[in-house]
C-alpha atoms as a PDB file:
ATOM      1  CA  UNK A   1      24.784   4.695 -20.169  1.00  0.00           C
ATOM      2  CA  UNK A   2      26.054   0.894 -18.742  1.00  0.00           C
ATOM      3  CA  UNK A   3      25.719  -0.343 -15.967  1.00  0.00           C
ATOM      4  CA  UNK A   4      29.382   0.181 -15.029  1.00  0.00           C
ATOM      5  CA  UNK A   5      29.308   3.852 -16.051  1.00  0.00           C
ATOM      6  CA  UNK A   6      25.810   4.490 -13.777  1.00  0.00           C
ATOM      7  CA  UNK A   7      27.215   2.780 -10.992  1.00  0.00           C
ATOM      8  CA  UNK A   8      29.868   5.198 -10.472  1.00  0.00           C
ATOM      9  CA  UNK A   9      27.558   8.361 -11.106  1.00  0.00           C
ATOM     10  CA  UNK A  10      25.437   6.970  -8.437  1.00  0.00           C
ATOM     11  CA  UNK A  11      28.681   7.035  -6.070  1.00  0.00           C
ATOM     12  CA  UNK A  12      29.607   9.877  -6.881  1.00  0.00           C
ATOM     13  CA  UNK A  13      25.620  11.955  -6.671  1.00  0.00           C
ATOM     14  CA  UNK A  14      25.718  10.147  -3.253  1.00  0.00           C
ATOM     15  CA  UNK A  15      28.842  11.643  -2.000  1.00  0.00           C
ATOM     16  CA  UNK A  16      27.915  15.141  -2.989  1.00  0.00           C
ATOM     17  CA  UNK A  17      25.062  14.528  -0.670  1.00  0.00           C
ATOM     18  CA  UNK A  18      26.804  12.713   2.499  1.00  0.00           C
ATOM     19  CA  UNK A  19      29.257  16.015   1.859  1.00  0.00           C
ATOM     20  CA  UNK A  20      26.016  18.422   1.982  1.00  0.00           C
ATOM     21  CA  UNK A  21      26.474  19.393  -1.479  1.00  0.00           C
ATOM     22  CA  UNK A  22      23.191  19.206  -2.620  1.00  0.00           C
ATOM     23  CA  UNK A  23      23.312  21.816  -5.418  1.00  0.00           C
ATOM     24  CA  UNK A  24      26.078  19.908  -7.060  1.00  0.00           C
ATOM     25  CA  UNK A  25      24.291  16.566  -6.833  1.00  0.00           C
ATOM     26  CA  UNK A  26      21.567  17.970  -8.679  1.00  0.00           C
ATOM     27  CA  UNK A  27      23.657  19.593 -11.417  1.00  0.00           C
ATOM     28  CA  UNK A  28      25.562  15.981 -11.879  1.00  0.00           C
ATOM     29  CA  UNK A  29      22.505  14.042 -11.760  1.00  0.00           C
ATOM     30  CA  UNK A  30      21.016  16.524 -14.043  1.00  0.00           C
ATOM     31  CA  UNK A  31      24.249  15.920 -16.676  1.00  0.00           C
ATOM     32  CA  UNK A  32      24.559  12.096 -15.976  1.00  0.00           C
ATOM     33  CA  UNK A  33      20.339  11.319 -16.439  1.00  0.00           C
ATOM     34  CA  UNK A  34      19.260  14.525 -17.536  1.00  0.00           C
ATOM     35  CA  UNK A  35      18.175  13.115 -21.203  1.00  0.00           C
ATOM     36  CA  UNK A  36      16.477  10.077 -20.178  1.00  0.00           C
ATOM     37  CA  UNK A  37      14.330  12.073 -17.506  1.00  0.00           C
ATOM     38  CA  UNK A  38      13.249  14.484 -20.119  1.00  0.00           C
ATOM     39  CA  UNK A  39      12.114  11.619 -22.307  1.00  0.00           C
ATOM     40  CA  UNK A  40      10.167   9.754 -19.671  1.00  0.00           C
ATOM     41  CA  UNK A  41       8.166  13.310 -19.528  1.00  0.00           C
ATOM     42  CA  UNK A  42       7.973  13.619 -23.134  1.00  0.00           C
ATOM     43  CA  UNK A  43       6.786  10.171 -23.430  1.00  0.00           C
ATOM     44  CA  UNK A  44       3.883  11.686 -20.873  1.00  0.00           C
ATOM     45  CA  UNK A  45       3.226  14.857 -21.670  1.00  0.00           C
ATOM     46  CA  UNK A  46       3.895  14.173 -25.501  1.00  0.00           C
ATOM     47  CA  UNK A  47       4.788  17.898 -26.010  1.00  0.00           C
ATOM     48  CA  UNK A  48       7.998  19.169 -26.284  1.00  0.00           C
ATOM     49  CA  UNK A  49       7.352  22.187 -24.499  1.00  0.00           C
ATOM     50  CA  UNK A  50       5.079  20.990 -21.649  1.00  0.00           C
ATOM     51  CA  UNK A  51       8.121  18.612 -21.161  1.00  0.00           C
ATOM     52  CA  UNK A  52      10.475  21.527 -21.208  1.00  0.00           C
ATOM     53  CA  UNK A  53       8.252  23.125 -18.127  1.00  0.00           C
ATOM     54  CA  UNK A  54       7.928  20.081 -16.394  1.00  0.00           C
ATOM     55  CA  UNK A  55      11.383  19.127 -16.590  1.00  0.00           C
ATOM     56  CA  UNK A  56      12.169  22.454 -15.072  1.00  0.00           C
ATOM     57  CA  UNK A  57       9.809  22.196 -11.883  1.00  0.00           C
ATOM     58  CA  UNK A  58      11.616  18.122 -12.179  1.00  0.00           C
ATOM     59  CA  UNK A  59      14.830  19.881 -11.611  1.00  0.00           C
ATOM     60  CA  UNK A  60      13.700  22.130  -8.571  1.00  0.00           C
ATOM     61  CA  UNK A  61      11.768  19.584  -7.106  1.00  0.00           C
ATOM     62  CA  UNK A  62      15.389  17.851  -6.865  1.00  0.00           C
ATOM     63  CA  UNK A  63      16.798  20.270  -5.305  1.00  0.00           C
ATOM     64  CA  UNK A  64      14.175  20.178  -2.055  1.00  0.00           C
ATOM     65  CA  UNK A  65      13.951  16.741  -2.026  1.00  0.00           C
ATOM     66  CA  UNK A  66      17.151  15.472  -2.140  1.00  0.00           C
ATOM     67  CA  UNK A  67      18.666  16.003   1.386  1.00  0.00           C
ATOM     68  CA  UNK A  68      15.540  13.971   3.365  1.00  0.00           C
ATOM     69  CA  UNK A  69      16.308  11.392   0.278  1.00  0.00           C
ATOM     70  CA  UNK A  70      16.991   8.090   2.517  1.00  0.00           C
ATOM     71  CA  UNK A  71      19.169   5.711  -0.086  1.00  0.00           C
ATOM     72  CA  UNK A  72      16.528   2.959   0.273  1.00  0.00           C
ATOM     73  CA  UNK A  73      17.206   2.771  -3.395  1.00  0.00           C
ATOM     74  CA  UNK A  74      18.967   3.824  -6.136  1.00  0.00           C
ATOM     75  CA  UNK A  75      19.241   7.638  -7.003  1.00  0.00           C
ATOM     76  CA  UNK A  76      17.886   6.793 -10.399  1.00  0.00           C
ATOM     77  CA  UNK A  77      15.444   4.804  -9.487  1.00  0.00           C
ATOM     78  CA  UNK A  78      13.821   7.652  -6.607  1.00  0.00           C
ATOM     79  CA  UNK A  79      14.438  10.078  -9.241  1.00  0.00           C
ATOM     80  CA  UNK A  80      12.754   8.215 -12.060  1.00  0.00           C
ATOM     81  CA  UNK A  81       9.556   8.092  -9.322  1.00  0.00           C
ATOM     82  CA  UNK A  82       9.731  11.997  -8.994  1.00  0.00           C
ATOM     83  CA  UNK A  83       9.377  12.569 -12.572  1.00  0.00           C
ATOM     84  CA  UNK A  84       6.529  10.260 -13.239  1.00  0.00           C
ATOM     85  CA  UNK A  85       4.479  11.668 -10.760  1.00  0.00           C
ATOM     86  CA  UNK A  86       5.311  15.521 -12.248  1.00  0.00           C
ATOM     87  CA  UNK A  87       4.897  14.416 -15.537  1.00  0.00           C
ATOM     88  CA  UNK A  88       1.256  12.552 -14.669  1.00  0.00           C
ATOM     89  CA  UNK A  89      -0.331  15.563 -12.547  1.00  0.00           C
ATOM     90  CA  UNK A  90       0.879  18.067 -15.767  1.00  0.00           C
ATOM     91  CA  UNK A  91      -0.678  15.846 -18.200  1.00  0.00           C
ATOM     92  CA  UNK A  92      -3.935  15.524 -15.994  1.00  0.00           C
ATOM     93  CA  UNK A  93      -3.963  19.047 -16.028  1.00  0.00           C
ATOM     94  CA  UNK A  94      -3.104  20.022 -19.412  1.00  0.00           C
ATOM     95  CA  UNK A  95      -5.358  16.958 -21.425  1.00  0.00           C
ATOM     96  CA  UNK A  96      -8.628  19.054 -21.703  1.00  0.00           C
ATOM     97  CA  UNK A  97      -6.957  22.438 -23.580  1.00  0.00           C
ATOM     98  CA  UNK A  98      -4.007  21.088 -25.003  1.00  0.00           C
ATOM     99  CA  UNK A  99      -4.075  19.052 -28.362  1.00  0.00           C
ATOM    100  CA  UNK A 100      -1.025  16.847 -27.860  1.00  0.00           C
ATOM    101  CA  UNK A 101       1.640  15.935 -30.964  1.00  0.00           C
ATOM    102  CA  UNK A 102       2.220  12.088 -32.447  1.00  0.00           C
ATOM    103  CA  UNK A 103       4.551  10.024 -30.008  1.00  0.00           C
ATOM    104  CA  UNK A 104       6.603   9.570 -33.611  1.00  0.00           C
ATOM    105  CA  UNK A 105       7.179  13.312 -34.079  1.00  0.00           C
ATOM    106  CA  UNK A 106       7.639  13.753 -29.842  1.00  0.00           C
ATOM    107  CA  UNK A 107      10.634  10.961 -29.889  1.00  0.00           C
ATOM    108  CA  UNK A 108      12.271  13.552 -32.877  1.00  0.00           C
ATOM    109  CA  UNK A 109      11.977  16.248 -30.709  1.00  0.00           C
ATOM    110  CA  UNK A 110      12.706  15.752 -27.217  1.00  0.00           C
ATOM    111  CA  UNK A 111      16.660  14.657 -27.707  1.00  0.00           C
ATOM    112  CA  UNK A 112      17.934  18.446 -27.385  1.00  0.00           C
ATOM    113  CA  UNK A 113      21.586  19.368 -26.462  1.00  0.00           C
ATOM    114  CA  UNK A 114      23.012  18.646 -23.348  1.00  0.00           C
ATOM    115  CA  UNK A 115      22.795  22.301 -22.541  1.00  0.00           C
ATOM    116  CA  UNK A 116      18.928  21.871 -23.153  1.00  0.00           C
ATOM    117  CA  UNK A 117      18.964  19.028 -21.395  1.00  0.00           C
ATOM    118  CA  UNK A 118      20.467  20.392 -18.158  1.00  0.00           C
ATOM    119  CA  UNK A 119      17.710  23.638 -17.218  1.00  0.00           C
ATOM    120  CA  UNK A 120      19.411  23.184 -13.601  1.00  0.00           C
ATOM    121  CA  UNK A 121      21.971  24.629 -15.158  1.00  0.00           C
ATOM    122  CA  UNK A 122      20.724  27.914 -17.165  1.00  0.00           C
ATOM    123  CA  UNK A 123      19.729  31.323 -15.185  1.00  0.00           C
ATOM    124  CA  UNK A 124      16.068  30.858 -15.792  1.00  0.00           C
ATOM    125  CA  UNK A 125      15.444  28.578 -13.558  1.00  0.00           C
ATOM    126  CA  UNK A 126      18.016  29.256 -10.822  1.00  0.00           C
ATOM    127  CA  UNK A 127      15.940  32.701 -11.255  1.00  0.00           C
ATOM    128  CA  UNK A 128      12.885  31.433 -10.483  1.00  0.00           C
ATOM    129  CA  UNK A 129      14.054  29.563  -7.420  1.00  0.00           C
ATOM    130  CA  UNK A 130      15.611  32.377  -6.211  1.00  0.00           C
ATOM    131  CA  UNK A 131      12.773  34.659  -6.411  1.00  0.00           C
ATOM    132  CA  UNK A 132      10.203  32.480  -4.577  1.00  0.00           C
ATOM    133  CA  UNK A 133      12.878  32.062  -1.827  1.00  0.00           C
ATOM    134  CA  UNK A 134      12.771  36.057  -1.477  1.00  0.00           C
ATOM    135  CA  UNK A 135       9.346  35.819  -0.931  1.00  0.00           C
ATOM    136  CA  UNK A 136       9.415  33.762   2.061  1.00  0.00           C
ATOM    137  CA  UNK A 137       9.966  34.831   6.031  1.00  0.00           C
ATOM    138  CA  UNK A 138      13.247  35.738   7.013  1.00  0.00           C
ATOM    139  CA  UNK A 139      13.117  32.807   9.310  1.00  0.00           C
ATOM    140  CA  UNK A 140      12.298  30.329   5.929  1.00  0.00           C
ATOM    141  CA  UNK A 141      15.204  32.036   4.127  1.00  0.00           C
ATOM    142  CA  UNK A 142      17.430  31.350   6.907  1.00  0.00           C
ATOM    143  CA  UNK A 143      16.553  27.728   7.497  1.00  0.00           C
ATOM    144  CA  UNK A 144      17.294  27.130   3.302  1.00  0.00           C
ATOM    145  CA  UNK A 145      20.173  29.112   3.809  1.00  0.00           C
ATOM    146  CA  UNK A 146      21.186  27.045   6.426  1.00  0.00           C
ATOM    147  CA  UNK A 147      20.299  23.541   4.708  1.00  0.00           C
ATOM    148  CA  UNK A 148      20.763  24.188   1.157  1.00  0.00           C
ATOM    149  CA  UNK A 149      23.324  26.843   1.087  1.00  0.00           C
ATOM    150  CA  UNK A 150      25.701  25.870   3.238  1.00  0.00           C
ATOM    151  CA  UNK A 151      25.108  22.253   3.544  1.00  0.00           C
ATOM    152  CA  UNK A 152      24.614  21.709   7.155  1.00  0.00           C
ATOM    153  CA  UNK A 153      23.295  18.918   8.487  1.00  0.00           C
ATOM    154  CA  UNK A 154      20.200  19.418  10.713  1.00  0.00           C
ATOM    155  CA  UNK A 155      21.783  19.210  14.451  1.00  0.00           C
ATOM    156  CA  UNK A 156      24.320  22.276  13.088  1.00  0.00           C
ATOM    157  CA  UNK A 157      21.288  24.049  11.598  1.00  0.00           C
ATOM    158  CA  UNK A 158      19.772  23.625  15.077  1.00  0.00           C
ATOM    159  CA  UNK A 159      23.030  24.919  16.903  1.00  0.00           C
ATOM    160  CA  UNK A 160      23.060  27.904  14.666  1.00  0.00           C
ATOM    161  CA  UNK A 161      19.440  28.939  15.444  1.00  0.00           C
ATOM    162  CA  UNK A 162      20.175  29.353  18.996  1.00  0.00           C
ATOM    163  CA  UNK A 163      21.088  31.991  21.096  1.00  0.00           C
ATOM    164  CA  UNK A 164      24.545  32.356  21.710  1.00  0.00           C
ATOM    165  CA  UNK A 165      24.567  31.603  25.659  1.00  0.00           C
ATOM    166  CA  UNK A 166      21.994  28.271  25.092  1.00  0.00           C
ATOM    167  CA  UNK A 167      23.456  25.123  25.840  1.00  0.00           C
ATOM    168  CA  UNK A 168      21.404  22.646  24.158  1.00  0.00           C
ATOM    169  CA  UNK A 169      21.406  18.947  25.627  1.00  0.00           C
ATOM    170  CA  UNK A 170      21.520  16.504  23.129  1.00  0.00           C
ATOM    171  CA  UNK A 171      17.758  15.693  23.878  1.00  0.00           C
ATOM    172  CA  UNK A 172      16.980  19.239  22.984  1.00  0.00           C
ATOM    173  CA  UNK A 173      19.391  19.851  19.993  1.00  0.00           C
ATOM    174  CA  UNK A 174      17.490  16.242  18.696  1.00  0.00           C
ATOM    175  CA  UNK A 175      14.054  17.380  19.552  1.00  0.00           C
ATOM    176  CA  UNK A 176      14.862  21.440  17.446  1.00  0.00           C
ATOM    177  CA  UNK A 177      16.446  18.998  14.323  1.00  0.00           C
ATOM    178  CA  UNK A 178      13.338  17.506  14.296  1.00  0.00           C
ATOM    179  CA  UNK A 179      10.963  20.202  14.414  1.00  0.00           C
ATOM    180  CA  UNK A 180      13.378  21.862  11.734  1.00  0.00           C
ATOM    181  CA  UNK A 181      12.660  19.044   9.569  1.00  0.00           C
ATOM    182  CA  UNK A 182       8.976  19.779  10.095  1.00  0.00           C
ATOM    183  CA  UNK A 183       9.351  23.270   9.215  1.00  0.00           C
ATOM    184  CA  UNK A 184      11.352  22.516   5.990  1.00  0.00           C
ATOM    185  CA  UNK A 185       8.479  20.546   4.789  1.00  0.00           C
ATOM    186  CA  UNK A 186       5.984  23.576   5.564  1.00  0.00           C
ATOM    187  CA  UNK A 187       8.554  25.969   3.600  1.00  0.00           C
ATOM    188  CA  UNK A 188       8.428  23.707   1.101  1.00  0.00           C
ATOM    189  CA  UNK A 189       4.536  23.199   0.632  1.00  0.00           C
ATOM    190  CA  UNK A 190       4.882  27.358   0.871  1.00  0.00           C
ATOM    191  CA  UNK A 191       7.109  27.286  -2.228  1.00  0.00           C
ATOM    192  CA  UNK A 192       4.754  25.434  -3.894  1.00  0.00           C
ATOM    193  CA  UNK A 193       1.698  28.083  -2.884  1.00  0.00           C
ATOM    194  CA  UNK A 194       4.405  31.009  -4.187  1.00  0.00           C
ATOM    195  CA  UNK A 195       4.597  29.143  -7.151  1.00  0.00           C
ATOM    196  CA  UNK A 196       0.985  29.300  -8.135  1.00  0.00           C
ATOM    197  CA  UNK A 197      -0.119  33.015  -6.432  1.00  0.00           C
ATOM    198  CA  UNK A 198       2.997  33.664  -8.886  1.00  0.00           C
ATOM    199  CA  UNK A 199       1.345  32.135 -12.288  1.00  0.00           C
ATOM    200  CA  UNK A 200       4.423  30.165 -12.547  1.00  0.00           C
ATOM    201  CA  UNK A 201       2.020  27.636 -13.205  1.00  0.00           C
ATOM    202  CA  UNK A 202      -1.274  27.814 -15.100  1.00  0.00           C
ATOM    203  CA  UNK A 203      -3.914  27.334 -12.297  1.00  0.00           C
ATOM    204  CA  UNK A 204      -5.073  24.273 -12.814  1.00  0.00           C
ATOM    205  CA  UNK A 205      -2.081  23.046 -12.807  1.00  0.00           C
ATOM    206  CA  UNK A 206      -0.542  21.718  -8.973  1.00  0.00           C
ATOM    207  CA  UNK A 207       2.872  23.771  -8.749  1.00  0.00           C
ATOM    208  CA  UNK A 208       5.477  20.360  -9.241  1.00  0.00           C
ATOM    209  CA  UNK A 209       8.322  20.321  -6.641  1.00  0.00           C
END
């Protein structure tokens, strides 16, 4: 991809976000960088299907992330950050019982179709997702609902968590936003420990979002 060509995906991945559309900033990201992503964790893991698996948790990991992302940089350039730092804790993991391929045969492998390329995109893992969600409190499920679902910004998150006869000051409504940004982080780190009582990941292995 040229520069040109990037600069406009990056436009348009940061719109979907300013909009609150965070599930279709991942799946353009996903499209627009999807194969170089995959071969930065191939060119870690240096096996196709460890790759595969860490792509995947890549992929979800977007999805959580993305709305506290702060544009101090470039999409790319956060994302590229993320991937690294799945790929390294999966190969840390995995070096002791897996025998890894050649690099050679790795860079023959890992340059699948686009619909490979894209697991965001396949039922698998928007399975997954959904099924550790289920497993959280109602209160958890309501705050993603809230954020990731609908797309509301954390002030209208706040609003809709209150009774119907409050009238939050703006010092209040700013002081619940914050302490719902405090919780998301917690329901996060809780997806995480769903993740591994679940054996989505081998136990050694830190679950990746």
């Amino acid at each position: 991809m040229d520069s040109s060509a990037r600069q406009v995906l990056e436009q348009r991945i940061r719109e979907c976000c300013q909009r609150g559309d965070i599930e279709q900033a991942v799946k353009m990201a996903l499209e627009g960088y999807g194969p170089e992503f995959l071969r930065l964790l191939g060119s870690i893991l240096h096996d196709r299907e460890l790759a595969r698996d860490a792509y995947g948790a890549f992929s979800e990991r977007l999805l959580l992330d993305l709305p506290d992302f702060r544009w101090e940089c470039s999409f790319r350039t956060w994302a590229y950050q993320v991937a690294r730092h799945i790929g390294y804790r999966m190969a840390a993991s995995s070096a002791a019982r897996e025998e890894p391929v050649s690099h050679g045969a790795l860079q023959g492998e890992v340059q699948p179709e686009r619909s490979q390329t894209s697991p965001w995109l396949q039922t698998t893992v928007k399975a997954r997702f959904r099924a550790l969600r289920e497993q959280l409190t109602p209160h958890e499920q309501t705050i993603l609902l809230l954020r990731l679902d609908r797309r509301m910004s954390w002030h209208d998150v706040a609003r809709n968590l209150a009774s119907p006869d409050e009238a939050l000051s703006p010092g209040e409504l700013n002081r619940r936003a914050a302490v719902l940004r405090q919780q998301f982080q917690r329901i996060k780190e809780r997806l995480r420990e769903l993740a591994r009582e679940a054996e989505l990941f081998s136990s050694q292995t830190p679950a990746p979002f």
